[in-house]
PDB file of N, CA and C in Angstrom:
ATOM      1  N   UNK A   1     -28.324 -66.499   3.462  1.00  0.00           N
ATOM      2  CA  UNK A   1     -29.149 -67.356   4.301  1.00  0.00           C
ATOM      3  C   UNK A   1     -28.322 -68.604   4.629  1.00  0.00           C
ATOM      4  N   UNK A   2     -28.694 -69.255   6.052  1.00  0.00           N
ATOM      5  CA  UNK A   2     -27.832 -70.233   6.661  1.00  0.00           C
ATOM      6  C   UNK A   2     -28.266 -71.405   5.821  1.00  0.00           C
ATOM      7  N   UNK A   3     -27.154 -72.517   6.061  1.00  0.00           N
ATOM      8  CA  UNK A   3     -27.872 -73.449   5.199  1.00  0.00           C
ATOM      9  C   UNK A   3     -28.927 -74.316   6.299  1.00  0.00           C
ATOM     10  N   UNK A   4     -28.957 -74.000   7.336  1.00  0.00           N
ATOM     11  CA  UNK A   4     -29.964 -74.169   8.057  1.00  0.00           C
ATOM     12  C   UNK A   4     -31.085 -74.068   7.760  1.00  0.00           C
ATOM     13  N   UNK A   5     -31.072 -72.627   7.757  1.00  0.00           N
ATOM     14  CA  UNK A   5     -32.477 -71.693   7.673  1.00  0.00           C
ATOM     15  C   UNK A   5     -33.265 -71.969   5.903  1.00  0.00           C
ATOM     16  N   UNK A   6     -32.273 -72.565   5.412  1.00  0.00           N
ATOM     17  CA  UNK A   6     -32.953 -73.002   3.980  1.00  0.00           C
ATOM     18  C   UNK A   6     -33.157 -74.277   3.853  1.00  0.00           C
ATOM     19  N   UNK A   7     -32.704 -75.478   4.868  1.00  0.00           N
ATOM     20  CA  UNK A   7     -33.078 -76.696   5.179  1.00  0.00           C
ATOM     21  C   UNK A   7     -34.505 -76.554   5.420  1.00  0.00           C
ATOM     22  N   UNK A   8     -34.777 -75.854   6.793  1.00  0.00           N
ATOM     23  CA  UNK A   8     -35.987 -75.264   7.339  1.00  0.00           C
ATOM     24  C   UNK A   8     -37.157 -75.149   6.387  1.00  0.00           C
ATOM     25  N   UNK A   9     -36.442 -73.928   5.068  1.00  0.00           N
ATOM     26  CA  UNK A   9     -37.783 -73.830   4.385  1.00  0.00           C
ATOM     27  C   UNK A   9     -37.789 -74.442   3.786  1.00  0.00           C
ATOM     28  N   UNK A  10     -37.121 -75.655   3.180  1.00  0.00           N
ATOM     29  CA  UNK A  10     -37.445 -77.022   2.398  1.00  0.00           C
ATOM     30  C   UNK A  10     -38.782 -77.529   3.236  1.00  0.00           C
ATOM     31  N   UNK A  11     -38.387 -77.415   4.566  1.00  0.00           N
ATOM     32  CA  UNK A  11     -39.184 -78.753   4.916  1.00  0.00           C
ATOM     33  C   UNK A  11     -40.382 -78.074   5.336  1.00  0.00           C
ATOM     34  N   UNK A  12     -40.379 -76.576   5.318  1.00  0.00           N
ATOM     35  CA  UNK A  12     -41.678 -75.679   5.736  1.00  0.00           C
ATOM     36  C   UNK A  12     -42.583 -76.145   4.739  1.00  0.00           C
ATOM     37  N   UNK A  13     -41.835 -75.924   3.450  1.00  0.00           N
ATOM     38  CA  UNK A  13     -42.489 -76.315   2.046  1.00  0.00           C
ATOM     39  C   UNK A  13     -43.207 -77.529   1.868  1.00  0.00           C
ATOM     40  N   UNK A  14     -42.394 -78.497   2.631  1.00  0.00           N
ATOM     41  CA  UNK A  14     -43.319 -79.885   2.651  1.00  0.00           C
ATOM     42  C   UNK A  14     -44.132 -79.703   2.900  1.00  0.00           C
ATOM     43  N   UNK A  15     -44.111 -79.311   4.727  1.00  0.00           N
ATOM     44  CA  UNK A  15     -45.506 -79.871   5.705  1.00  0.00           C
ATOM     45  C   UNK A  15     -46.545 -79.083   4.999  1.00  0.00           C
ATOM     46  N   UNK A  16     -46.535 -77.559   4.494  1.00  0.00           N
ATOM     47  CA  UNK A  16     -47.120 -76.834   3.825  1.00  0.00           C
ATOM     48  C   UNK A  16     -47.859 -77.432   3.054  1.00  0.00           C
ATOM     49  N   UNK A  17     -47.204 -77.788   1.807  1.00  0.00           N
ATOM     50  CA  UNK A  17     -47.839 -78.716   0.801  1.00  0.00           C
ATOM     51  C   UNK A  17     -48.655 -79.780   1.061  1.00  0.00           C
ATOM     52  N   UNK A  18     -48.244 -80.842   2.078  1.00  0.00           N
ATOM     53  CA  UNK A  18     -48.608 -81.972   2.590  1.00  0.00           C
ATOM     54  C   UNK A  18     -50.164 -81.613   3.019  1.00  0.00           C
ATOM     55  N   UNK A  19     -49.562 -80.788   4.068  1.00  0.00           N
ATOM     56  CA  UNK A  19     -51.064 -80.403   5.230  1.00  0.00           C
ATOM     57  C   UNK A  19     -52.384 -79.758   4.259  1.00  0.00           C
ATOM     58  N   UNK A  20     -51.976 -79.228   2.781  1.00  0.00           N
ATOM     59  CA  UNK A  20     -52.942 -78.794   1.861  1.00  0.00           C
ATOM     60  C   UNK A  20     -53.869 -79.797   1.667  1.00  0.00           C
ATOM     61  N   UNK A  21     -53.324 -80.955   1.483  1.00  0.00           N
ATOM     62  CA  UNK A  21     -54.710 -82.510   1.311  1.00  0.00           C
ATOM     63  C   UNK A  21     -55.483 -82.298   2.785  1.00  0.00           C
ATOM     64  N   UNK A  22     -55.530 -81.990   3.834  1.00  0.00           N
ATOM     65  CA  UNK A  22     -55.996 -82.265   4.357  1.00  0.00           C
ATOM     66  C   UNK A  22     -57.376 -81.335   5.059  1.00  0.00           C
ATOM     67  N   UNK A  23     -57.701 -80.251   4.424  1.00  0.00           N
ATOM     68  CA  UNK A  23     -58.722 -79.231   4.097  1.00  0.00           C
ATOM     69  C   UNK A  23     -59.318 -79.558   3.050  1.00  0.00           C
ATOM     70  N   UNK A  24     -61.066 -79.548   3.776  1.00  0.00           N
ATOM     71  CA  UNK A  24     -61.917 -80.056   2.814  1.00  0.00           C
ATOM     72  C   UNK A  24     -62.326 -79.204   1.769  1.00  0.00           C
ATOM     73  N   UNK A  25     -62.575 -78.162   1.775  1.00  0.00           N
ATOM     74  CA  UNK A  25     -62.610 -77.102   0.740  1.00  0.00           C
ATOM     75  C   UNK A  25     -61.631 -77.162   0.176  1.00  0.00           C
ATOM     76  N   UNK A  26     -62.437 -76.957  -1.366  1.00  0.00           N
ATOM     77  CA  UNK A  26     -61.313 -77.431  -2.545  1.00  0.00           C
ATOM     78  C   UNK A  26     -60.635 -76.227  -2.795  1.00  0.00           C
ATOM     79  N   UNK A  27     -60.942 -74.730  -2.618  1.00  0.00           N
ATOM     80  CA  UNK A  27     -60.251 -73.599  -2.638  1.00  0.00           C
ATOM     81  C   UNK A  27     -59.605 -73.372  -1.513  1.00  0.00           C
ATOM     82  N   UNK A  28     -59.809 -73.772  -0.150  1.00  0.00           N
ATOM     83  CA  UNK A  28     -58.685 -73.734   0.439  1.00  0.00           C
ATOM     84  C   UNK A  28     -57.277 -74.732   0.289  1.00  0.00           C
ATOM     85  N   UNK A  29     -57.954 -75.701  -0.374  1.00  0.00           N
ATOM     86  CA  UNK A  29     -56.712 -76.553  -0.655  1.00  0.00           C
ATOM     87  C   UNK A  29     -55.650 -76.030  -1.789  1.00  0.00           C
ATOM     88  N   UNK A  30     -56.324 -75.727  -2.740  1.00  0.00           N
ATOM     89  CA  UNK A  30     -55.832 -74.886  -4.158  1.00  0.00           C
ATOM     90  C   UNK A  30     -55.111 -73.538  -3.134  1.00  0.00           C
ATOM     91  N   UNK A  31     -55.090 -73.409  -2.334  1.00  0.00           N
ATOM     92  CA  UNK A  31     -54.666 -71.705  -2.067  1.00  0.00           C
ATOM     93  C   UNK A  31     -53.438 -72.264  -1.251  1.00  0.00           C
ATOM     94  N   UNK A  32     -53.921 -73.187  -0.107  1.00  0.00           N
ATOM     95  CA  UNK A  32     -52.436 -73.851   0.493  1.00  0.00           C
ATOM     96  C   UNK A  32     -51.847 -74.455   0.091  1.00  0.00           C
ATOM     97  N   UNK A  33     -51.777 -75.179  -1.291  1.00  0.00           N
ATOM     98  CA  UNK A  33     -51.112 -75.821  -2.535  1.00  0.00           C
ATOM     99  C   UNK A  33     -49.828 -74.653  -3.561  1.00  0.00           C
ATOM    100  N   UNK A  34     -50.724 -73.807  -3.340  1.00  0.00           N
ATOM    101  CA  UNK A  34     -50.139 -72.724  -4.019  1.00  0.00           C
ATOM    102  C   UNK A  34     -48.705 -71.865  -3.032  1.00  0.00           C
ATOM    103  N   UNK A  35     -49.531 -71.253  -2.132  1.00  0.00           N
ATOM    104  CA  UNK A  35     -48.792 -71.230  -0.618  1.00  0.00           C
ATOM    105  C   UNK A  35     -47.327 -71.929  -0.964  1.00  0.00           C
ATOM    106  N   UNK A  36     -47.243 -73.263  -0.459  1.00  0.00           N
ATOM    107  CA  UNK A  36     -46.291 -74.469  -0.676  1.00  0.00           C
ATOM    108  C   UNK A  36     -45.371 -74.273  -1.803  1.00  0.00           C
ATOM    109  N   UNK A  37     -45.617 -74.142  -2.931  1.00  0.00           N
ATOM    110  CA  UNK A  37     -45.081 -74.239  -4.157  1.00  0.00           C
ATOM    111  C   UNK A  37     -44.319 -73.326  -4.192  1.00  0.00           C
ATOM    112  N   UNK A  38     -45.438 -71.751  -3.675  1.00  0.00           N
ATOM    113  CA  UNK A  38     -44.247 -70.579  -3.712  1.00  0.00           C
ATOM    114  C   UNK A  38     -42.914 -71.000  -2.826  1.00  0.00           C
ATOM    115  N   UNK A  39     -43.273 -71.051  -1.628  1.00  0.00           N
ATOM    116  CA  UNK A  39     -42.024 -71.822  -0.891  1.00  0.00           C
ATOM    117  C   UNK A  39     -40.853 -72.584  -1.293  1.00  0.00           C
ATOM    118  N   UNK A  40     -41.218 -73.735  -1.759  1.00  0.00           N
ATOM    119  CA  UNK A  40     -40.412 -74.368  -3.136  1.00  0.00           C
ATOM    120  C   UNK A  40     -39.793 -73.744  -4.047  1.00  0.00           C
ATOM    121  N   UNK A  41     -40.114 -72.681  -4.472  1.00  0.00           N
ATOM    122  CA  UNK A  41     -39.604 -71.792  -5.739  1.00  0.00           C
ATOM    123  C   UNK A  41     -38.590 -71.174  -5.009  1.00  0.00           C
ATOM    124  N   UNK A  42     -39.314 -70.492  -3.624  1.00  0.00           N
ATOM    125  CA  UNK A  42     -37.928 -69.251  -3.158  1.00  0.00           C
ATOM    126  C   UNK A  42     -36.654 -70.764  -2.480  1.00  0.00           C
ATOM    127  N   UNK A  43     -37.371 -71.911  -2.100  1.00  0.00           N
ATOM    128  CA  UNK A  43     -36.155 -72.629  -1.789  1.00  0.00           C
ATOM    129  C   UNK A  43     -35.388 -73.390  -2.782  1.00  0.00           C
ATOM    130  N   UNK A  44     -35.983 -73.436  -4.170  1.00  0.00           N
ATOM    131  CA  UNK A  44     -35.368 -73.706  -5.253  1.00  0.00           C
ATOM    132  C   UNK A  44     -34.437 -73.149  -5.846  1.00  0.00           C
ATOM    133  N   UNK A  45     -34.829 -71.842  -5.985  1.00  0.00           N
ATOM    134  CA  UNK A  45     -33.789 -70.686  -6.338  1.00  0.00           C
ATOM    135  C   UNK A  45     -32.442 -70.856  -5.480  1.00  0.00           C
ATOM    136  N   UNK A  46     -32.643 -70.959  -4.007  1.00  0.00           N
ATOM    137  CA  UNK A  46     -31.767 -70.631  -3.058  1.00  0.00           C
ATOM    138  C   UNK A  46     -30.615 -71.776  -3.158  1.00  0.00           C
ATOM    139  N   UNK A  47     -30.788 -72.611  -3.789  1.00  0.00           N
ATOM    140  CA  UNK A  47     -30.041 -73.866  -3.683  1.00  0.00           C
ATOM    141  C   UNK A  47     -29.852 -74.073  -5.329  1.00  0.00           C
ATOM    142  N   UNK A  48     -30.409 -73.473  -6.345  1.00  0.00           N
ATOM    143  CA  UNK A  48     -29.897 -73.020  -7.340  1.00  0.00           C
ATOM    144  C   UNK A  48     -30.450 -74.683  -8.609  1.00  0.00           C
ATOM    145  N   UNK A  49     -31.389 -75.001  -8.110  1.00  0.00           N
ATOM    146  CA  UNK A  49     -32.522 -75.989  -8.331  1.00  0.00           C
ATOM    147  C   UNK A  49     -33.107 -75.997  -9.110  1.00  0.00           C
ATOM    148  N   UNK A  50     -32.764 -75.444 -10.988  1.00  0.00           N
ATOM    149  CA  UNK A  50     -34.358 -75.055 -12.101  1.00  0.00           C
ATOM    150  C   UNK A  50     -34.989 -75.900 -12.304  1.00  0.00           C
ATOM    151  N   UNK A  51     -34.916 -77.706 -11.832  1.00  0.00           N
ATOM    152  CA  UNK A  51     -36.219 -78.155 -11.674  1.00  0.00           C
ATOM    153  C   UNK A  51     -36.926 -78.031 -10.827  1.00  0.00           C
ATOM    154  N   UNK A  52     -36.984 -78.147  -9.521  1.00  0.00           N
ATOM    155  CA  UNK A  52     -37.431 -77.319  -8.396  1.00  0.00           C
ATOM    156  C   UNK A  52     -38.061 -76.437  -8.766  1.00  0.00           C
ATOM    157  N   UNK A  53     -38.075 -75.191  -9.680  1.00  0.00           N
ATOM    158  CA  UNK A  53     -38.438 -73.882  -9.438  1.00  0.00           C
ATOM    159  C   UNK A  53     -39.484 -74.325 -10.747  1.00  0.00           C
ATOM    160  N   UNK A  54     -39.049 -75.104 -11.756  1.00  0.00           N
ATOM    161  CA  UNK A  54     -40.068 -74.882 -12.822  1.00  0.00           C
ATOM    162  C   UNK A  54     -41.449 -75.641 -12.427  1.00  0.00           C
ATOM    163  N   UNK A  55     -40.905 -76.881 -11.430  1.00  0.00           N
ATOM    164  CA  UNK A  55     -42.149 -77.794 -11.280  1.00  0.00           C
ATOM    165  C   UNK A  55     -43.338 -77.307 -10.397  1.00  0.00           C
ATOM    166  N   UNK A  56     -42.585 -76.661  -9.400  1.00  0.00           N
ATOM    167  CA  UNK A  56     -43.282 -75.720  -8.636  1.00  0.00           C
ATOM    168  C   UNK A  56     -43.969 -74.447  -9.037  1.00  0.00           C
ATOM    169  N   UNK A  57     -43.428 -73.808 -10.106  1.00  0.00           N
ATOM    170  CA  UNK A  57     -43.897 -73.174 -11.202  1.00  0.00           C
ATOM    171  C   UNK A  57     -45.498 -73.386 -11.706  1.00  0.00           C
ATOM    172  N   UNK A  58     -45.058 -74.468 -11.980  1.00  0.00           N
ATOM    173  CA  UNK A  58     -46.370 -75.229 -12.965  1.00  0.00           C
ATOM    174  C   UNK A  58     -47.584 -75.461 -11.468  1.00  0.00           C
ATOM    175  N   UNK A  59     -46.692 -76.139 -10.534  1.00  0.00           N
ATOM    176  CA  UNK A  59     -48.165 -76.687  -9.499  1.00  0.00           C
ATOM    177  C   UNK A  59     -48.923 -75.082  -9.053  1.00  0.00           C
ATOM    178  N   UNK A  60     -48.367 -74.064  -9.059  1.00  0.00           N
ATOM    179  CA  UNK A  60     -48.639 -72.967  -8.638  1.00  0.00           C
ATOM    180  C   UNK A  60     -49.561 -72.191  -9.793  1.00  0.00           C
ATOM    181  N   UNK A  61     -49.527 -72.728 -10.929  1.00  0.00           N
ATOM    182  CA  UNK A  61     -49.899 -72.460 -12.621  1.00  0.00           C
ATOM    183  C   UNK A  61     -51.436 -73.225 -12.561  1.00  0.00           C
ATOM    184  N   UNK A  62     -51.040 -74.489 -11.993  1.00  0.00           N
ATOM    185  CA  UNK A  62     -52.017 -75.524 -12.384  1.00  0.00           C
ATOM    186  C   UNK A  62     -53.221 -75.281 -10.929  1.00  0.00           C
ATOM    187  N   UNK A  63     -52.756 -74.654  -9.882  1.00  0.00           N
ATOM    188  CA  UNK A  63     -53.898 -74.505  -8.896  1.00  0.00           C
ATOM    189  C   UNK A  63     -54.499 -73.121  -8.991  1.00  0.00           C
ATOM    190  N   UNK A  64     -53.772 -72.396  -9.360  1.00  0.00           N
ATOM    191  CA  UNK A  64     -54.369 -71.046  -9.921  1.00  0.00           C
ATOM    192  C   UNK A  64     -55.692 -71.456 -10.933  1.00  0.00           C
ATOM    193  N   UNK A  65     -55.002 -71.798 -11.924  1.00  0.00           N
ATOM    194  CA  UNK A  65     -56.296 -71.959 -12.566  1.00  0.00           C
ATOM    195  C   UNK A  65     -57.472 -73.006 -12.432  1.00  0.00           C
ATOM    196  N   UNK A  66     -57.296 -73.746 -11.484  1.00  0.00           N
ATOM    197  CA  UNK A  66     -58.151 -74.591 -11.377  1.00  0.00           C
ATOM    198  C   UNK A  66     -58.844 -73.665 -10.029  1.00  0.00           C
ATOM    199  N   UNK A  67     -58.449 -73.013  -9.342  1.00  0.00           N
ATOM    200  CA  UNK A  67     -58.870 -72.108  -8.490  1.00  0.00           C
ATOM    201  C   UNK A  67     -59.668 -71.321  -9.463  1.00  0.00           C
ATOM    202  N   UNK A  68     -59.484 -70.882 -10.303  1.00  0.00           N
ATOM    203  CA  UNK A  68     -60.482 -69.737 -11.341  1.00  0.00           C
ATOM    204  C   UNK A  68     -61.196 -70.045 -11.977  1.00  0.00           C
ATOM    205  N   UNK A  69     -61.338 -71.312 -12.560  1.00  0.00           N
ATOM    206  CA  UNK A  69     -62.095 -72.132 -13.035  1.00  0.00           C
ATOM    207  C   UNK A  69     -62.998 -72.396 -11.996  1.00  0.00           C
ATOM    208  N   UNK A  70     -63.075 -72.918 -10.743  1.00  0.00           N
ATOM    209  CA  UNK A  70     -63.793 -72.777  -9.903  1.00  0.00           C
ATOM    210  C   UNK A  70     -64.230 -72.154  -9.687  1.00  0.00           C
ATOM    211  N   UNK A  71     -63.958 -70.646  -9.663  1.00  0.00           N
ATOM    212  CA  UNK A  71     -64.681 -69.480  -8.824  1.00  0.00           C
ATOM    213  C   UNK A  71     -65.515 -68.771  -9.977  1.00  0.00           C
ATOM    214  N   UNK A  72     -65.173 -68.997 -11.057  1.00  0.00           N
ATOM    215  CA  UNK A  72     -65.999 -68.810 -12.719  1.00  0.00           C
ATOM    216  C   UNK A  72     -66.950 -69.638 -12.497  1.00  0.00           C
ATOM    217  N   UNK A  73     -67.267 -70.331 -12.485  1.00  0.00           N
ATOM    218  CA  UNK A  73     -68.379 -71.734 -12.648  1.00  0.00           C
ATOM    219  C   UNK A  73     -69.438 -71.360 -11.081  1.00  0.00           C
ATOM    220  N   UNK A  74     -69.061 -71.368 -10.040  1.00  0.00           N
ATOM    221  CA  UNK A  74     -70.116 -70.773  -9.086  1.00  0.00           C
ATOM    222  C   UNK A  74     -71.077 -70.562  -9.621  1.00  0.00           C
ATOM    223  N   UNK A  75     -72.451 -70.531  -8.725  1.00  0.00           N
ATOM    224  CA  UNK A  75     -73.491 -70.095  -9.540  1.00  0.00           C
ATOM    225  C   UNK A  75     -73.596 -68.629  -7.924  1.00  0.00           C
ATOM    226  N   UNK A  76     -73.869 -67.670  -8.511  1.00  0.00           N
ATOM    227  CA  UNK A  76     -74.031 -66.810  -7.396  1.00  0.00           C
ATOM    228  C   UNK A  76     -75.409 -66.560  -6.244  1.00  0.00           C
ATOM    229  N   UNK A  77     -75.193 -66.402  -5.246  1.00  0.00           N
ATOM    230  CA  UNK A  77     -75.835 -66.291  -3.992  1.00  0.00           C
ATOM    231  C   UNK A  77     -77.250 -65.473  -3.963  1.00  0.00           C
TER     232      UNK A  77
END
């Protein structure tokens, strides 16, 4: 991959991440949070980054389960 095309998904990764605050649903935010992070990881790796990949790791760890924790707690329809 160009080092272009991995500049690119750095910054895909941002707006990604970024644009997640801005959806009011808290599971869509947790899902485009997650989204982002993966991004981060494959552009972490690519540039050879293990903080990058672990921190992103964890935000992807930490919205998962707060995503399941959420969807556990629902009361159903």
């Amino acid at each position: 991959m160009s080092g272009a095309a991995i500049t690119g998904l750095g910054w895909a990764a941002t707006a990604l991440f970024v644009g997640s605050y801005f959806f009011a649903r808290p599971a869509a935010l947790r899902t485009v949070q997650m989204l982002g992070a993966l991004l981060w990881i494959v552009y972490g790796a690519l540039i050879g980054a293990p903080p990058v990949i672990v921190a992103n790791a964890l935000v992807v760890a930490a919205a998962a389960w707060t995503l399941a924790r959420q969807r556990a707690c629902q009361v159903p329809r």
